[in-house]
C-alpha atoms as a PDB file:
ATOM      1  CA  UNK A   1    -248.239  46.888-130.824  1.00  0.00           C
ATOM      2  CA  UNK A   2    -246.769  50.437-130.055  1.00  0.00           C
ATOM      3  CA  UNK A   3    -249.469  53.509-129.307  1.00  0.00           C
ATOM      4  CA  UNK A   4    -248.653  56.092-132.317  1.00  0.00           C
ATOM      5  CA  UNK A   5    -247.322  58.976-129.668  1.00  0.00           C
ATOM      6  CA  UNK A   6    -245.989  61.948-130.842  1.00  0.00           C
ATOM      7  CA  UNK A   7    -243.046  62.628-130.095  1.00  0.00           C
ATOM      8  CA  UNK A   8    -242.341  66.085-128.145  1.00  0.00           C
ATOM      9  CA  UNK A   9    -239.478  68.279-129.776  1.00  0.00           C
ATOM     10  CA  UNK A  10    -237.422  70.848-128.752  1.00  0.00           C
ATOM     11  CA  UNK A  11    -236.354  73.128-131.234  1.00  0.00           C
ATOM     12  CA  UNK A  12    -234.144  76.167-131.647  1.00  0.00           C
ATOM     13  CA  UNK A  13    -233.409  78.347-134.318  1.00  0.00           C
ATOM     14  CA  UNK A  14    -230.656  80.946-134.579  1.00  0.00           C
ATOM     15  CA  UNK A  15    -231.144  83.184-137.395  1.00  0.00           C
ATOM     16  CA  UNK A  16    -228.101  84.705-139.123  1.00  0.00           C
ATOM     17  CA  UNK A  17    -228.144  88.688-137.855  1.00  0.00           C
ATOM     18  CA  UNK A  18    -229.539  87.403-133.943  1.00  0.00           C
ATOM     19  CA  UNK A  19    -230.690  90.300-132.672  1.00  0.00           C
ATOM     20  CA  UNK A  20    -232.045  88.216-129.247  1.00  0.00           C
ATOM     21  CA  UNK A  21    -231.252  85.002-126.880  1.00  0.00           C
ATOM     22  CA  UNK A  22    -232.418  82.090-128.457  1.00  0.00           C
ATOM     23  CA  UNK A  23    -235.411  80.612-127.036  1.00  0.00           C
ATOM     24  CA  UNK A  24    -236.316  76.577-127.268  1.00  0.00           C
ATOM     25  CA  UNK A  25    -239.590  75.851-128.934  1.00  0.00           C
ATOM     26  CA  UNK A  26    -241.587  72.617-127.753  1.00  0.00           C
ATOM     27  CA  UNK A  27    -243.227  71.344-130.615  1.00  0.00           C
ATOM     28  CA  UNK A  28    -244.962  67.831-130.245  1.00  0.00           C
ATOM     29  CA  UNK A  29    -244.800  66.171-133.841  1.00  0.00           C
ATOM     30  CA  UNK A  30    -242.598  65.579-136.575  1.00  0.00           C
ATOM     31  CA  UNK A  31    -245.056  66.859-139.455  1.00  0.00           C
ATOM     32  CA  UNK A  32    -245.341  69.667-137.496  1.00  0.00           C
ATOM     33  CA  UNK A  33    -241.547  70.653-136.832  1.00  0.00           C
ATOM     34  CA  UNK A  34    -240.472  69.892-140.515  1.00  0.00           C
ATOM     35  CA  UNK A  35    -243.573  72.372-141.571  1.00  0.00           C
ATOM     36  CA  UNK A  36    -241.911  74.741-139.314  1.00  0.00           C
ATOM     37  CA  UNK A  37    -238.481  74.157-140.679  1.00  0.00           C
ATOM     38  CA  UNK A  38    -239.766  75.017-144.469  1.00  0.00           C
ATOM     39  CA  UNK A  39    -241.802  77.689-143.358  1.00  0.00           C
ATOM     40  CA  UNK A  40    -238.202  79.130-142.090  1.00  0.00           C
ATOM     41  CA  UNK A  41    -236.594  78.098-145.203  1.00  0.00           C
ATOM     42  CA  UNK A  42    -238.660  79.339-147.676  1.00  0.00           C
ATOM     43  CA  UNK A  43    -239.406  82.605-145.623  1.00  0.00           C
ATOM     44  CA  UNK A  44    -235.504  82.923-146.186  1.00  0.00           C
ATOM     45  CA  UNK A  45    -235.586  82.577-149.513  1.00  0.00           C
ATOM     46  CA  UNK A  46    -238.829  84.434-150.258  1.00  0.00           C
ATOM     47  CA  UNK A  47    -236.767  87.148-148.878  1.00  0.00           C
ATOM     48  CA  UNK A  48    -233.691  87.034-150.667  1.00  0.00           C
ATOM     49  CA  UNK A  49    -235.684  86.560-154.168  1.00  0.00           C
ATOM     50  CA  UNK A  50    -237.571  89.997-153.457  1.00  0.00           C
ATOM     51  CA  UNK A  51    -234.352  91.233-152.634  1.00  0.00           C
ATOM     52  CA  UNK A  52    -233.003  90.319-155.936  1.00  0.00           C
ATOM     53  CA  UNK A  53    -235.706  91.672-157.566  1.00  0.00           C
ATOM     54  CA  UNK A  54    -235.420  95.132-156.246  1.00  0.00           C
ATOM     55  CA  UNK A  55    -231.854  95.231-156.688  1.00  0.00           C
ATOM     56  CA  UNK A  56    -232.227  94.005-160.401  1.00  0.00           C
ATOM     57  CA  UNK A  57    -234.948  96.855-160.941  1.00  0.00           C
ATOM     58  CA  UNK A  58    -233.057  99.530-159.294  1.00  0.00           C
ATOM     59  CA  UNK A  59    -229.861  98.724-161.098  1.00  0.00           C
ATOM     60  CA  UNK A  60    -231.730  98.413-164.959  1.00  0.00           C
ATOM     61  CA  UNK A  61    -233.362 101.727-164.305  1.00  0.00           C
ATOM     62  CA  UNK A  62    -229.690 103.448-163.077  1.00  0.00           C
ATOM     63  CA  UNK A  63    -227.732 102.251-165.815  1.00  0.00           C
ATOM     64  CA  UNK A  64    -229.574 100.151-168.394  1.00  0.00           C
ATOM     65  CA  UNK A  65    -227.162  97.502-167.490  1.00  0.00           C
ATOM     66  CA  UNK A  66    -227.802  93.520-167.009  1.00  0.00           C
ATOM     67  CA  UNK A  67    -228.112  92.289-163.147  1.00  0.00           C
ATOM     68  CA  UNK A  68    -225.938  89.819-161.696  1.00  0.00           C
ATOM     69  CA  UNK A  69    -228.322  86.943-159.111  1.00  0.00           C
ATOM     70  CA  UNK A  70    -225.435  86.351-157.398  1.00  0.00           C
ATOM     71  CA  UNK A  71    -224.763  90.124-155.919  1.00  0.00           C
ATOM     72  CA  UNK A  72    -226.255  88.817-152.371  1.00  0.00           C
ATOM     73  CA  UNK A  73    -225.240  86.526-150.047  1.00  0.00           C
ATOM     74  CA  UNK A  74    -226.492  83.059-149.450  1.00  0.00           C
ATOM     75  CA  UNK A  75    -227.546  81.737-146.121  1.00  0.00           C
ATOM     76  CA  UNK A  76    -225.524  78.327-145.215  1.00  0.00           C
ATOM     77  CA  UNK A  77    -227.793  76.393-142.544  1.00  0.00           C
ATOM     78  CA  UNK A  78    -226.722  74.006-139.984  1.00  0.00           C
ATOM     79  CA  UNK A  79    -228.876  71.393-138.693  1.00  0.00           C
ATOM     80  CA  UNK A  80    -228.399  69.246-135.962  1.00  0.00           C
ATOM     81  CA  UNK A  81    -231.116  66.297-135.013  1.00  0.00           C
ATOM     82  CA  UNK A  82    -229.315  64.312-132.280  1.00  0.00           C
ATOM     83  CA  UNK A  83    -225.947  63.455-133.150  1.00  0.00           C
ATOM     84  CA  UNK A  84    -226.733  63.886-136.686  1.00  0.00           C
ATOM     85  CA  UNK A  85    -225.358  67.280-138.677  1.00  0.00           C
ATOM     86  CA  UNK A  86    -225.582  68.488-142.229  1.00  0.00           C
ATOM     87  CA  UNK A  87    -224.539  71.538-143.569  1.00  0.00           C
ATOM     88  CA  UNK A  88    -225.528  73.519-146.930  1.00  0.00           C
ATOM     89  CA  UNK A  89    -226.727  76.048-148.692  1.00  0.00           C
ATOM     90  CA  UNK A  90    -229.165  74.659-150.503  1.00  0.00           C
ATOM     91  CA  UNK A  91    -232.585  74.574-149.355  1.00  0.00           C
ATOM     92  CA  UNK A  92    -234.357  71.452-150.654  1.00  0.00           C
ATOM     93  CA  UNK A  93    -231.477  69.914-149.292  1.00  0.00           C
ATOM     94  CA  UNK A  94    -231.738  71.219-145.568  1.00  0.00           C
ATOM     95  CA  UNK A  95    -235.390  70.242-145.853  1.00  0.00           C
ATOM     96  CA  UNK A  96    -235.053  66.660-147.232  1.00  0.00           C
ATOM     97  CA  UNK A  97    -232.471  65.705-144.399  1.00  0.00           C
ATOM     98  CA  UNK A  98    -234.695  67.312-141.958  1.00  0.00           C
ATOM     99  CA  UNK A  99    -237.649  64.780-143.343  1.00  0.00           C
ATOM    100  CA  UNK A 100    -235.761  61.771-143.125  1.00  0.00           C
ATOM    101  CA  UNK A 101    -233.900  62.917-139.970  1.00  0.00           C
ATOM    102  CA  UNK A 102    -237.293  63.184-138.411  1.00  0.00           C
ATOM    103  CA  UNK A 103    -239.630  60.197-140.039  1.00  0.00           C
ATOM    104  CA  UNK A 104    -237.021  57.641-141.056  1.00  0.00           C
ATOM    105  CA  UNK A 105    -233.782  57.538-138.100  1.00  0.00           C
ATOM    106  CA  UNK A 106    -236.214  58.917-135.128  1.00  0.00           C
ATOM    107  CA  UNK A 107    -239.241  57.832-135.715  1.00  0.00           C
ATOM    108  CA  UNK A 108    -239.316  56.176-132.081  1.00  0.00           C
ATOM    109  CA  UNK A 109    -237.639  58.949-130.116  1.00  0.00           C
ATOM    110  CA  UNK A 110    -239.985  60.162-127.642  1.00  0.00           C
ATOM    111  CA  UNK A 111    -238.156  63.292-126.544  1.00  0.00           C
ATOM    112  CA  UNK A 112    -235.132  65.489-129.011  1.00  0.00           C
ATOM    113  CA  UNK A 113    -233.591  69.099-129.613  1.00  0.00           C
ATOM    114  CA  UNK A 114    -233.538  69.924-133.087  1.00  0.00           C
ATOM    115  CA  UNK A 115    -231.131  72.430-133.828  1.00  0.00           C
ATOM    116  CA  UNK A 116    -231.044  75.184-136.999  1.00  0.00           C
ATOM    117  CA  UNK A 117    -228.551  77.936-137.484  1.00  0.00           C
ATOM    118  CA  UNK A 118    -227.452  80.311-140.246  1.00  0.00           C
ATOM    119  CA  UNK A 119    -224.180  81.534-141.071  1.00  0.00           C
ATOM    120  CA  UNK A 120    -222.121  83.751-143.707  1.00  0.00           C
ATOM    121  CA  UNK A 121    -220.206  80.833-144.916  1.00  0.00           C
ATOM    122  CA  UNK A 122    -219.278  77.298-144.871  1.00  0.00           C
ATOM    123  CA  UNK A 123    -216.095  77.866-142.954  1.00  0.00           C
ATOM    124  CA  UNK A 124    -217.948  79.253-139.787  1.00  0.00           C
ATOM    125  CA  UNK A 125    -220.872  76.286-140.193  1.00  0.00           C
ATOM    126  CA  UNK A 126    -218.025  74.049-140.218  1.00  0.00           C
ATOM    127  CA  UNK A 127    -216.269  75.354-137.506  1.00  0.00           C
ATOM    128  CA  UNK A 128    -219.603  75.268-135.156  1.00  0.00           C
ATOM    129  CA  UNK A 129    -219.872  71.614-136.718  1.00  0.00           C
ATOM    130  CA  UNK A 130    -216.498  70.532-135.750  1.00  0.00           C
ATOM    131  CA  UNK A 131    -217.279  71.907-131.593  1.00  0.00           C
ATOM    132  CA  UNK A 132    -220.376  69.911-131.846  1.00  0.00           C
ATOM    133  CA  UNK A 133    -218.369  66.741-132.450  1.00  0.00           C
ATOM    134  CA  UNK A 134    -215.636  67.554-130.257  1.00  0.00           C
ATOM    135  CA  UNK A 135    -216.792  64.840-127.434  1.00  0.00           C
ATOM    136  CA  UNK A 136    -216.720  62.280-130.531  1.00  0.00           C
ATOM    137  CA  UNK A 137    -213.340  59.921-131.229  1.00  0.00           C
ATOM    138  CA  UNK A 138    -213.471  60.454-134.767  1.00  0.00           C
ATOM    139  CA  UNK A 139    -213.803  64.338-134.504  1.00  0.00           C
ATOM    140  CA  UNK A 140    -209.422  64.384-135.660  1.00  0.00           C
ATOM    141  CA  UNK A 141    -207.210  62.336-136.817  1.00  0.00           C
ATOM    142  CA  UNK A 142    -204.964  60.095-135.304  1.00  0.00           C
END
């Protein structure tokens, strides 16, 4: 039988306005790096909500008139676990493929970068995507 050993993870995370070089985080665990995936996630969107809020507020009290949730931008996330990368907007979804990336697919890896960035939109995600499968046959078509 295999010792349980956790596994030691490397882990970066490139916020969307980067205001510094970004630094690799060893983090031995995958409970512990998905905990610190969420707590980035729904920092984020803590954020944005209160955000929201005060934009709401401030905008009934100018002119009475309703507020529209969608005035600020959405974060689109990248994550990369091995050769594995997802893409989206979506939270819950970011965090559930980071879960199964790290407890179902790797759960014997000893030693792995985790990657998570933010951008504007899904065209620049993409694009970063598409360079991180460049090495990869299938990256274009025939």
């Amino acid at each position: 039988m295999k010792p349980n050993v956790q596994p030691i993870l490397h882990f970066s995370y490139a916020p969307l306005h980067l205001e510094s070089e970004i630094k690799l985080e060893k983090i031995i665990g995958f409970e512990k790096l998905h905990n610190r995936v969420d707590k980035i996630l729904y920092s984020n969107m803590h954020k944005r909500d209160k955000q929201i809020m005060h934009n709401c507020l401030a905008k009934i009290r100018k002119d009475r008139s309703p507020c529209v949730v969608d005035e600020l931008p959405r974060i689109v996330y990248l994550i990369v676990c091995s050769d594995e990368i997802f893409v989206s907007d979506c939270n819950k979804a970011i965090s559930d493929f980071a879960e199964k990336m790290f407890y179902c697919n790797y759960a014997d890896d000893v030693d792995r970068c985790v990657y998570l960035q933010e951008y504007e939109s899904y065209e620049e995600a993409y694009k970063v995507a598409l360079d991180m499968k460049e090495p990869n046959p299938l990256c274009y078509a025939q």
